[in-house]
PDB file of N, CA and C in Angstrom:
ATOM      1  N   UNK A   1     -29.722  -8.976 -28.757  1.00  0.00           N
ATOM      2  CA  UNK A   1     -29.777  -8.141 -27.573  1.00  0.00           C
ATOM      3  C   UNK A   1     -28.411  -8.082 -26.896  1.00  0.00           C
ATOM      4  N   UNK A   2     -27.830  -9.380 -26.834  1.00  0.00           N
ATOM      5  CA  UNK A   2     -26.494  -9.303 -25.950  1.00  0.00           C
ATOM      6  C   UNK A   2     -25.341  -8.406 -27.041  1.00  0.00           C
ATOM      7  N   UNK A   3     -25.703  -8.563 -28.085  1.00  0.00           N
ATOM      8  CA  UNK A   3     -24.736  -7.635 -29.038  1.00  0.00           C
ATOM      9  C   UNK A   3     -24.709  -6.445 -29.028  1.00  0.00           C
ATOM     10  N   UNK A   4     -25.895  -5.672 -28.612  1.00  0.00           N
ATOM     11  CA  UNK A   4     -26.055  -4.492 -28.497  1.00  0.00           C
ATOM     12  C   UNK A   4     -25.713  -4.337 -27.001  1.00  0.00           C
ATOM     13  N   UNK A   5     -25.677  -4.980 -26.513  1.00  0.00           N
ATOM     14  CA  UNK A   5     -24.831  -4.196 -24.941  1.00  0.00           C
ATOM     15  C   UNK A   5     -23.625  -4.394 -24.756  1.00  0.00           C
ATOM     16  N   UNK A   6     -22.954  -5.115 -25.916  1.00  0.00           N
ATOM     17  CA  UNK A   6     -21.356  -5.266 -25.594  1.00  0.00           C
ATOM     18  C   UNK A   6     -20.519  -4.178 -26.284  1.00  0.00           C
ATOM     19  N   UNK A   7     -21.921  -4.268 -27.287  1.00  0.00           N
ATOM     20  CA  UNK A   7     -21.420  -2.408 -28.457  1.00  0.00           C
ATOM     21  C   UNK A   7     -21.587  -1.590 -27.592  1.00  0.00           C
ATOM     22  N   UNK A   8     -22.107  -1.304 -26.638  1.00  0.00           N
ATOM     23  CA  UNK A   8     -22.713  -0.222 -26.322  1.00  0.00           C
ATOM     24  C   UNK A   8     -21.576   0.015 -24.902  1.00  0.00           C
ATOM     25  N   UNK A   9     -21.289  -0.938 -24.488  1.00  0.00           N
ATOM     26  CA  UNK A   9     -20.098  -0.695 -23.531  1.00  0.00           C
ATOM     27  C   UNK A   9     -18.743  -0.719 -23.771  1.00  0.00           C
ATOM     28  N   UNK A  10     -18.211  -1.385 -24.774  1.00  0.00           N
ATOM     29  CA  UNK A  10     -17.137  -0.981 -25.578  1.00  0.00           C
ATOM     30  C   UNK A  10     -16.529   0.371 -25.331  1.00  0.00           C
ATOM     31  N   UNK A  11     -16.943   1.214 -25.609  1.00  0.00           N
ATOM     32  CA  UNK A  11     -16.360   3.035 -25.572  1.00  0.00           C
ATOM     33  C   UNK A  11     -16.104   2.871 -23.877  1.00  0.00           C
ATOM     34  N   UNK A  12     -16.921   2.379 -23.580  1.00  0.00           N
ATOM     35  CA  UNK A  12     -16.256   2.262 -21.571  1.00  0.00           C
ATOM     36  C   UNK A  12     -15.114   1.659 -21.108  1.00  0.00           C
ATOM     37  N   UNK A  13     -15.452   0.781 -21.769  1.00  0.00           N
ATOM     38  CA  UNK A  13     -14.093  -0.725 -21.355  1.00  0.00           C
ATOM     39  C   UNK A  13     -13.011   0.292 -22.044  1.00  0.00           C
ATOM     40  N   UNK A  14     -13.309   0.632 -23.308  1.00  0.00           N
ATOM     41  CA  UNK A  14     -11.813   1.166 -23.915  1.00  0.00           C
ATOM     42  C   UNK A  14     -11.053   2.715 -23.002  1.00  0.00           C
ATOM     43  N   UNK A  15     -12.677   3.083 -22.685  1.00  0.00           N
ATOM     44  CA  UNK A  15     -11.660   4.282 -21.494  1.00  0.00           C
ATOM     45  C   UNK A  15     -11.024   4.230 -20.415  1.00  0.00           C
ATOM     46  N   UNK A  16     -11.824   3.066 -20.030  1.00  0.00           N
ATOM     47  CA  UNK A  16     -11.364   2.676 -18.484  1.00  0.00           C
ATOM     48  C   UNK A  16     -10.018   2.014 -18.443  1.00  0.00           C
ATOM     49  N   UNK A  17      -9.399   1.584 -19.660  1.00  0.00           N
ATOM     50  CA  UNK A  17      -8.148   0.789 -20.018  1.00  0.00           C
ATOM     51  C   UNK A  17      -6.709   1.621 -19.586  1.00  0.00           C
ATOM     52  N   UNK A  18      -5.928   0.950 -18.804  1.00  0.00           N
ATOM     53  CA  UNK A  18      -4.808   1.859 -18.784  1.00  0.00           C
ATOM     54  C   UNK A  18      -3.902   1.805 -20.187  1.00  0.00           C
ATOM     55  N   UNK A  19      -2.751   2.982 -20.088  1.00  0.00           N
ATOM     56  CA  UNK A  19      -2.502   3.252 -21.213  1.00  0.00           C
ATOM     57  C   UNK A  19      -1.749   1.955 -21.621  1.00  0.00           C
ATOM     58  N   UNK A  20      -0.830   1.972 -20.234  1.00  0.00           N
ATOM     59  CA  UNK A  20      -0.327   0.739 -20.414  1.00  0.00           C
ATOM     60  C   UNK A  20       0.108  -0.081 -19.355  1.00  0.00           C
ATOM     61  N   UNK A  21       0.266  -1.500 -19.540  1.00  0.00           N
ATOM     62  CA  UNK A  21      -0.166  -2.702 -18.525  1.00  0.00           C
ATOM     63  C   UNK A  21       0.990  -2.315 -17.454  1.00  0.00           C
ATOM     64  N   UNK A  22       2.084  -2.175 -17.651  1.00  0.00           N
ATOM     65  CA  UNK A  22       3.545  -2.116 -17.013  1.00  0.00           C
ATOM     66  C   UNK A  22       3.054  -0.910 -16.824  1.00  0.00           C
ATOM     67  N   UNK A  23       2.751   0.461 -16.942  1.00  0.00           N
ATOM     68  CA  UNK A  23       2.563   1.768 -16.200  1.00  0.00           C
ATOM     69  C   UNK A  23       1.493   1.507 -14.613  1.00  0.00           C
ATOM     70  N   UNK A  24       0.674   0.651 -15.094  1.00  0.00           N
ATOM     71  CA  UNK A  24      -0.422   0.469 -14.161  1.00  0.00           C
ATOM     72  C   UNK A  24       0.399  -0.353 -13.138  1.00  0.00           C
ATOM     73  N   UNK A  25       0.902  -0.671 -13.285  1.00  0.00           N
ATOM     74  CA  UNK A  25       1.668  -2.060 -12.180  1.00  0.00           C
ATOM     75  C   UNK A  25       2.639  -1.374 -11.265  1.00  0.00           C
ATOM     76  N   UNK A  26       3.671  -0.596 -12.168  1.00  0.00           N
ATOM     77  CA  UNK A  26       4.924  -0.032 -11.459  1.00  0.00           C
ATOM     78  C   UNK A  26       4.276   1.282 -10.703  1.00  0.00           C
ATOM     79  N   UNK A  27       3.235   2.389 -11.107  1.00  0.00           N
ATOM     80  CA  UNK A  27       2.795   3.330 -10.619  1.00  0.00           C
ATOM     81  C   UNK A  27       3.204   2.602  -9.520  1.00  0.00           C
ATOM     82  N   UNK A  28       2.150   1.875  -8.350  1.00  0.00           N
ATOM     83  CA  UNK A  28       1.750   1.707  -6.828  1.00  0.00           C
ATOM     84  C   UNK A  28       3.000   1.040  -6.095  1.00  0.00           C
ATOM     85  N   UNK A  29       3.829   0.667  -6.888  1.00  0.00           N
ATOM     86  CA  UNK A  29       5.226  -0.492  -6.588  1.00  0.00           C
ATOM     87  C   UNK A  29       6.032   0.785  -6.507  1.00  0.00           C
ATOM     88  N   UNK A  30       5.859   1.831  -7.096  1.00  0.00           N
ATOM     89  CA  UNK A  30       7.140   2.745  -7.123  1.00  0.00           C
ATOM     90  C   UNK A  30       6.737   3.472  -5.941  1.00  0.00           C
ATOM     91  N   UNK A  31       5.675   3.914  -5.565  1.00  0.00           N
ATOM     92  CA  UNK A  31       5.132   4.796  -4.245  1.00  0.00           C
ATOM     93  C   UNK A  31       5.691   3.864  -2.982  1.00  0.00           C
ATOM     94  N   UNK A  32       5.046   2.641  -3.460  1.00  0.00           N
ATOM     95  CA  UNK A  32       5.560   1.984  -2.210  1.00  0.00           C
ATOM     96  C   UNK A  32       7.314   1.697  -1.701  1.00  0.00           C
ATOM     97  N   UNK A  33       7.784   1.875  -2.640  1.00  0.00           N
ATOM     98  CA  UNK A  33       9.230   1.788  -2.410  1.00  0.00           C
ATOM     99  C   UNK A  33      10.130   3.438  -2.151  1.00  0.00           C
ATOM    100  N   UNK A  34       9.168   4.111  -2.366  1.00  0.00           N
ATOM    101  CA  UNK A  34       9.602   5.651  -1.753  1.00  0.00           C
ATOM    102  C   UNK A  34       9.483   5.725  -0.622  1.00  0.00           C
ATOM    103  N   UNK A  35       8.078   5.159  -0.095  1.00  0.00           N
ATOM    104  CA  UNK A  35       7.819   5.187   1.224  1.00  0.00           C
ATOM    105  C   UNK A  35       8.942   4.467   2.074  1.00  0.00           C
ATOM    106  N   UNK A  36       9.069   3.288   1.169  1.00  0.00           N
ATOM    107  CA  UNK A  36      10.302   2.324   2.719  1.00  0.00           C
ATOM    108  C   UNK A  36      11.482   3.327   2.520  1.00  0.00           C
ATOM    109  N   UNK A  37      11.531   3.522   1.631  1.00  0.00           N
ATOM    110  CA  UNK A  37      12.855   4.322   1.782  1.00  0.00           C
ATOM    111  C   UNK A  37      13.019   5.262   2.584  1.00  0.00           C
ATOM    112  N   UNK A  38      11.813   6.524   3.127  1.00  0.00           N
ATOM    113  CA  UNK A  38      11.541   6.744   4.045  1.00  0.00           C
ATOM    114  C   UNK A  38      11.257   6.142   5.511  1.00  0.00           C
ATOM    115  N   UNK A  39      10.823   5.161   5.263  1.00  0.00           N
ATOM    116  CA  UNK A  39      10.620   4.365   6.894  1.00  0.00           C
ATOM    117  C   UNK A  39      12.289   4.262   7.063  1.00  0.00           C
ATOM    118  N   UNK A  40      13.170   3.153   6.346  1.00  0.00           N
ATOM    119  CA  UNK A  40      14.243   2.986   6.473  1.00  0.00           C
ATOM    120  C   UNK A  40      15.116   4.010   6.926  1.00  0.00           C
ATOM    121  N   UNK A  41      15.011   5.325   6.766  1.00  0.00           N
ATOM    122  CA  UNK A  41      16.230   6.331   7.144  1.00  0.00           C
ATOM    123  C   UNK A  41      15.443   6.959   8.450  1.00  0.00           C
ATOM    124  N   UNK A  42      14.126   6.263   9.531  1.00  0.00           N
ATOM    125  CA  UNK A  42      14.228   6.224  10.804  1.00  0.00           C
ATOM    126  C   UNK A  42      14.600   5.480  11.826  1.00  0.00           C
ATOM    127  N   UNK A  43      14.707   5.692  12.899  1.00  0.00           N
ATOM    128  CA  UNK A  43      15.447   4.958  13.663  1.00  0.00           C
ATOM    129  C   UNK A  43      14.485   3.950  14.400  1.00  0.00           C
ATOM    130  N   UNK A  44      14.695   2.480  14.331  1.00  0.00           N
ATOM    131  CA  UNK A  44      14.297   1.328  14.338  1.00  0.00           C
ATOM    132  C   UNK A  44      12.568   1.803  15.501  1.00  0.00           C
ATOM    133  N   UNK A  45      12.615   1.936  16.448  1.00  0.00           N
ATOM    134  CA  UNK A  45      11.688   2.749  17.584  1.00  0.00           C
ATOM    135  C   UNK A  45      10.709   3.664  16.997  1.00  0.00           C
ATOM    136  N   UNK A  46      10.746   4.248  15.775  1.00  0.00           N
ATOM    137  CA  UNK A  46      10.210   5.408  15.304  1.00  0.00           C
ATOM    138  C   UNK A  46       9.135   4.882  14.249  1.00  0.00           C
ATOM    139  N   UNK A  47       9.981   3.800  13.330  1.00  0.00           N
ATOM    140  CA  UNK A  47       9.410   3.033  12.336  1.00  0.00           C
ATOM    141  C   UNK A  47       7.847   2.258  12.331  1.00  0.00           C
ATOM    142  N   UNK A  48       6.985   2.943  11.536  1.00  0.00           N
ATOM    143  CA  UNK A  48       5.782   1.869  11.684  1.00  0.00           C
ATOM    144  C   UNK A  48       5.791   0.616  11.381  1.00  0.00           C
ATOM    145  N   UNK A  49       4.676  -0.253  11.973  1.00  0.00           N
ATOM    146  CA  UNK A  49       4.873  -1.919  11.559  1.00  0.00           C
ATOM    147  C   UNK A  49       4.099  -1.706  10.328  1.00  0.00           C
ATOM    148  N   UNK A  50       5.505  -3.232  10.029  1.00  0.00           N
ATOM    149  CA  UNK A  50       5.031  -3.440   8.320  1.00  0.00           C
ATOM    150  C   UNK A  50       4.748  -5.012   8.266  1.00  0.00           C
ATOM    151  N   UNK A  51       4.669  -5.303   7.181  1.00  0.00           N
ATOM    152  CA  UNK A  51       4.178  -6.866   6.941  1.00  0.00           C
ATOM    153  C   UNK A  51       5.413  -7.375   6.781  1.00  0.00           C
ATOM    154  N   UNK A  52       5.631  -8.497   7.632  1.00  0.00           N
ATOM    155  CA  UNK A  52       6.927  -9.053   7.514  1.00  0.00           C
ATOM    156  C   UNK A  52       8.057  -8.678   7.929  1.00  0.00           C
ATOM    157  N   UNK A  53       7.877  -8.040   8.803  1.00  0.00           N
ATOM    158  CA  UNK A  53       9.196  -7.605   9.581  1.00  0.00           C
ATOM    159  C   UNK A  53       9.385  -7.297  10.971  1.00  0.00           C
ATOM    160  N   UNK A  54       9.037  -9.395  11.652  1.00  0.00           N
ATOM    161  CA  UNK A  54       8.818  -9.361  12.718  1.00  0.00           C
ATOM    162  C   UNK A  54       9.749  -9.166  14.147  1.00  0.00           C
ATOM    163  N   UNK A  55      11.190  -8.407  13.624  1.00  0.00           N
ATOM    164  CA  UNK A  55      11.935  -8.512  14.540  1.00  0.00           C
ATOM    165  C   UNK A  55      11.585  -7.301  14.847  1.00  0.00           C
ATOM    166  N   UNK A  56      11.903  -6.102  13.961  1.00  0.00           N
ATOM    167  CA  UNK A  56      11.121  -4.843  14.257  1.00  0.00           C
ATOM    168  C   UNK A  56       9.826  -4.833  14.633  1.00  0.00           C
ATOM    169  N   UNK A  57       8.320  -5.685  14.474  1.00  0.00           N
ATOM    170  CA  UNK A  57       7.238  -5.195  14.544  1.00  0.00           C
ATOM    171  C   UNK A  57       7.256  -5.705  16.273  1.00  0.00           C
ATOM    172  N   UNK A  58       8.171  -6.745  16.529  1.00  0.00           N
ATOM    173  CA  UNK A  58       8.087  -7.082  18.175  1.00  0.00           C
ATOM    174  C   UNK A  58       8.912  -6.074  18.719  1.00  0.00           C
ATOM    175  N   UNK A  59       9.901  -5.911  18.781  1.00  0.00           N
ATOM    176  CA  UNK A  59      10.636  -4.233  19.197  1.00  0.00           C
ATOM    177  C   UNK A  59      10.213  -3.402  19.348  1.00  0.00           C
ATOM    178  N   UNK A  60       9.012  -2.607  18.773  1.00  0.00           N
ATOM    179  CA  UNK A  60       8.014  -1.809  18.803  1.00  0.00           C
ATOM    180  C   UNK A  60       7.025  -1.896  19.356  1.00  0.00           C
ATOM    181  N   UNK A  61       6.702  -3.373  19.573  1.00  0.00           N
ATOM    182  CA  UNK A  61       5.190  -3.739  20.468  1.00  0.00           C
ATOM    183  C   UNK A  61       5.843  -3.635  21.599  1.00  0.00           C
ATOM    184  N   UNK A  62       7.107  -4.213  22.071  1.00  0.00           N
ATOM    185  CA  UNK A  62       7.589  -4.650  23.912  1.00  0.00           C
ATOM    186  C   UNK A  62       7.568  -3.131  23.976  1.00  0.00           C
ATOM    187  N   UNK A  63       8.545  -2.233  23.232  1.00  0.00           N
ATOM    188  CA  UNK A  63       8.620  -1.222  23.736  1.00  0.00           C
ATOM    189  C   UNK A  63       7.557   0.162  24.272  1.00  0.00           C
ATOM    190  N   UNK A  64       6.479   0.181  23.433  1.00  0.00           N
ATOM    191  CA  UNK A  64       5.602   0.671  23.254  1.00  0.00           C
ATOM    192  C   UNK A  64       4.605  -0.137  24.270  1.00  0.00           C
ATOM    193  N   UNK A  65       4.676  -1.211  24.461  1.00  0.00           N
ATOM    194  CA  UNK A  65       3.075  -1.657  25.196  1.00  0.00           C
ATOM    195  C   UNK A  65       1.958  -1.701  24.947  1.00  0.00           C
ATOM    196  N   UNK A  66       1.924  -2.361  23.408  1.00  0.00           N
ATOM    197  CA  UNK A  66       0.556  -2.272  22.324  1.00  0.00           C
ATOM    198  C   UNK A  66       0.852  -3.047  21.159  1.00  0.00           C
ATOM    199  N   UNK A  67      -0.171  -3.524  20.626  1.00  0.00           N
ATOM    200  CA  UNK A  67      -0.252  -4.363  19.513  1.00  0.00           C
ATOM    201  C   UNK A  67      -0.314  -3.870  18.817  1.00  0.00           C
ATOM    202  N   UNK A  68      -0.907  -2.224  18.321  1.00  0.00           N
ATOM    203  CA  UNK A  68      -1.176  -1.548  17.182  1.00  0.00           C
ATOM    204  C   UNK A  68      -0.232   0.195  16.912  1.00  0.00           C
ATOM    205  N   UNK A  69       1.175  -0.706  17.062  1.00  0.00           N
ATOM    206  CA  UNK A  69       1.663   0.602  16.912  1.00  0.00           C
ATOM    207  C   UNK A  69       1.548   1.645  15.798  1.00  0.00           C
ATOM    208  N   UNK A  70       1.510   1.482  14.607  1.00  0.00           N
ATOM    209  CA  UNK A  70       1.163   1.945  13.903  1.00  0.00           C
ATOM    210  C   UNK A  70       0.066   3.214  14.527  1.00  0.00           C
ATOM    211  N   UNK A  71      -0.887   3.141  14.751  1.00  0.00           N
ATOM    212  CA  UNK A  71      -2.178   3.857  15.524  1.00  0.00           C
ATOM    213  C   UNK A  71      -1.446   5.272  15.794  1.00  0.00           C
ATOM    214  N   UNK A  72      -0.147   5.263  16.126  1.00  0.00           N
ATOM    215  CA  UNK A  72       0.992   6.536  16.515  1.00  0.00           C
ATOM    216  C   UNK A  72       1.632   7.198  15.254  1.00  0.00           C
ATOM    217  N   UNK A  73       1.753   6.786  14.591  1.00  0.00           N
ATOM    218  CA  UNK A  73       2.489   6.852  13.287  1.00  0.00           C
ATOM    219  C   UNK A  73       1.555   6.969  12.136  1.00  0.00           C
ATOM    220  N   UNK A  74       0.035   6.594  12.007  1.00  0.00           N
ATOM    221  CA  UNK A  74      -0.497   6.864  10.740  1.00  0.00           C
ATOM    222  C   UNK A  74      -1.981   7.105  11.032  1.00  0.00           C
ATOM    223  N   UNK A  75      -2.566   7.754  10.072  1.00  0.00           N
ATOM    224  CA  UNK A  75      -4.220   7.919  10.146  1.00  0.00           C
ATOM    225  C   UNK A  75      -4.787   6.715   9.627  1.00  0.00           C
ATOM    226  N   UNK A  76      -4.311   6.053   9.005  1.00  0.00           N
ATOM    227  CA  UNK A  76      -4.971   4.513   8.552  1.00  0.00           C
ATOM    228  C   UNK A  76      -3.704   3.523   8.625  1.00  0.00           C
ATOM    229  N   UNK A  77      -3.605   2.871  10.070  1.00  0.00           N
ATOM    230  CA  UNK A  77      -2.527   2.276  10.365  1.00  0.00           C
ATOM    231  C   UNK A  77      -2.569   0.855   9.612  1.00  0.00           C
ATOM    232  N   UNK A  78      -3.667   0.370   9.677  1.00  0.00           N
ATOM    233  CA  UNK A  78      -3.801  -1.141   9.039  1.00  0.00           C
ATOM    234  C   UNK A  78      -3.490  -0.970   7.273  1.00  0.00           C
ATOM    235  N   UNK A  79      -3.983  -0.046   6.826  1.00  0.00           N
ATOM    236  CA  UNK A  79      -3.619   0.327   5.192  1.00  0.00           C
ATOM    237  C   UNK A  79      -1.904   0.295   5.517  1.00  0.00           C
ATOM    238  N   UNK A  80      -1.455   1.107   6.605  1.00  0.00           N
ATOM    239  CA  UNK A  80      -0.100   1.271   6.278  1.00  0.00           C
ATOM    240  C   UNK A  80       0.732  -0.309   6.332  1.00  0.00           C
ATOM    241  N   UNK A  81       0.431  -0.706   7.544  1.00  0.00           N
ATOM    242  CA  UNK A  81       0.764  -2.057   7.915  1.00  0.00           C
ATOM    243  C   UNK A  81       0.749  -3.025   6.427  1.00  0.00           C
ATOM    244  N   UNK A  82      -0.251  -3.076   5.799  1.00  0.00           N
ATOM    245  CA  UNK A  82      -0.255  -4.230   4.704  1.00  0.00           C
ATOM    246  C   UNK A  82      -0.027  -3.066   3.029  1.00  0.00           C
ATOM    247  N   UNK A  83       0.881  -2.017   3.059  1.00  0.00           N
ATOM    248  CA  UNK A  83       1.474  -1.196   2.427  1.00  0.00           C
ATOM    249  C   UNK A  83       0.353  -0.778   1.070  1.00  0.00           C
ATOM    250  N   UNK A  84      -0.719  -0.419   1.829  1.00  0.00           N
ATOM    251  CA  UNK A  84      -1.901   0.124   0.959  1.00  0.00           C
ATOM    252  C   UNK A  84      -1.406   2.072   0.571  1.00  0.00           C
ATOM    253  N   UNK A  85      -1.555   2.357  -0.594  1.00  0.00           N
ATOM    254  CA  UNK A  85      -1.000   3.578  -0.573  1.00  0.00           C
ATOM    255  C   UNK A  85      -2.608   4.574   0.191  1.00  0.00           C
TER     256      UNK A  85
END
């Protein structure tokens, strides 16, 4: 019985497979590094908060008067914050 459902899902597993391991990885790593490259060529005030970059993400809170700046800058600020594409 268990043999026949591992045959039988096989043709799935093999579609669902990326083509390849390093394409699947760099795709979301390369988006994300377009994007900073974009954040980077605004001016420090303008920039949404990111993970780890608490001199800017406090610069933006004093100035602004809020914990969730992002909220100004994106439709899904917390995705942006922890660099979800």
């Amino acid at each position: 019985m268990t043999l026949a459902l591992v045959g039988a899902m096989a043709p799935f597993a093999a579609a669902q497979a990326p083509a390849s391991p390093v394409a699947a990885v760099t795709a979301p790593v390369t988006g994300v590094l377009a994007v900073e490259a974009q954040v980077r060529e605004k001016p420090l005030l303008e920039r949404p908060n990111r993970l780890g970059h608490f001199y800017g993400n406090t610069v933006r809170r004093r100035h602004y008067g809020t914990l969730n700046v992002n909220a100004k800058h994106s439709d899904r600020p917390l995705a942006r914050y922890f660099y979800i594409p």
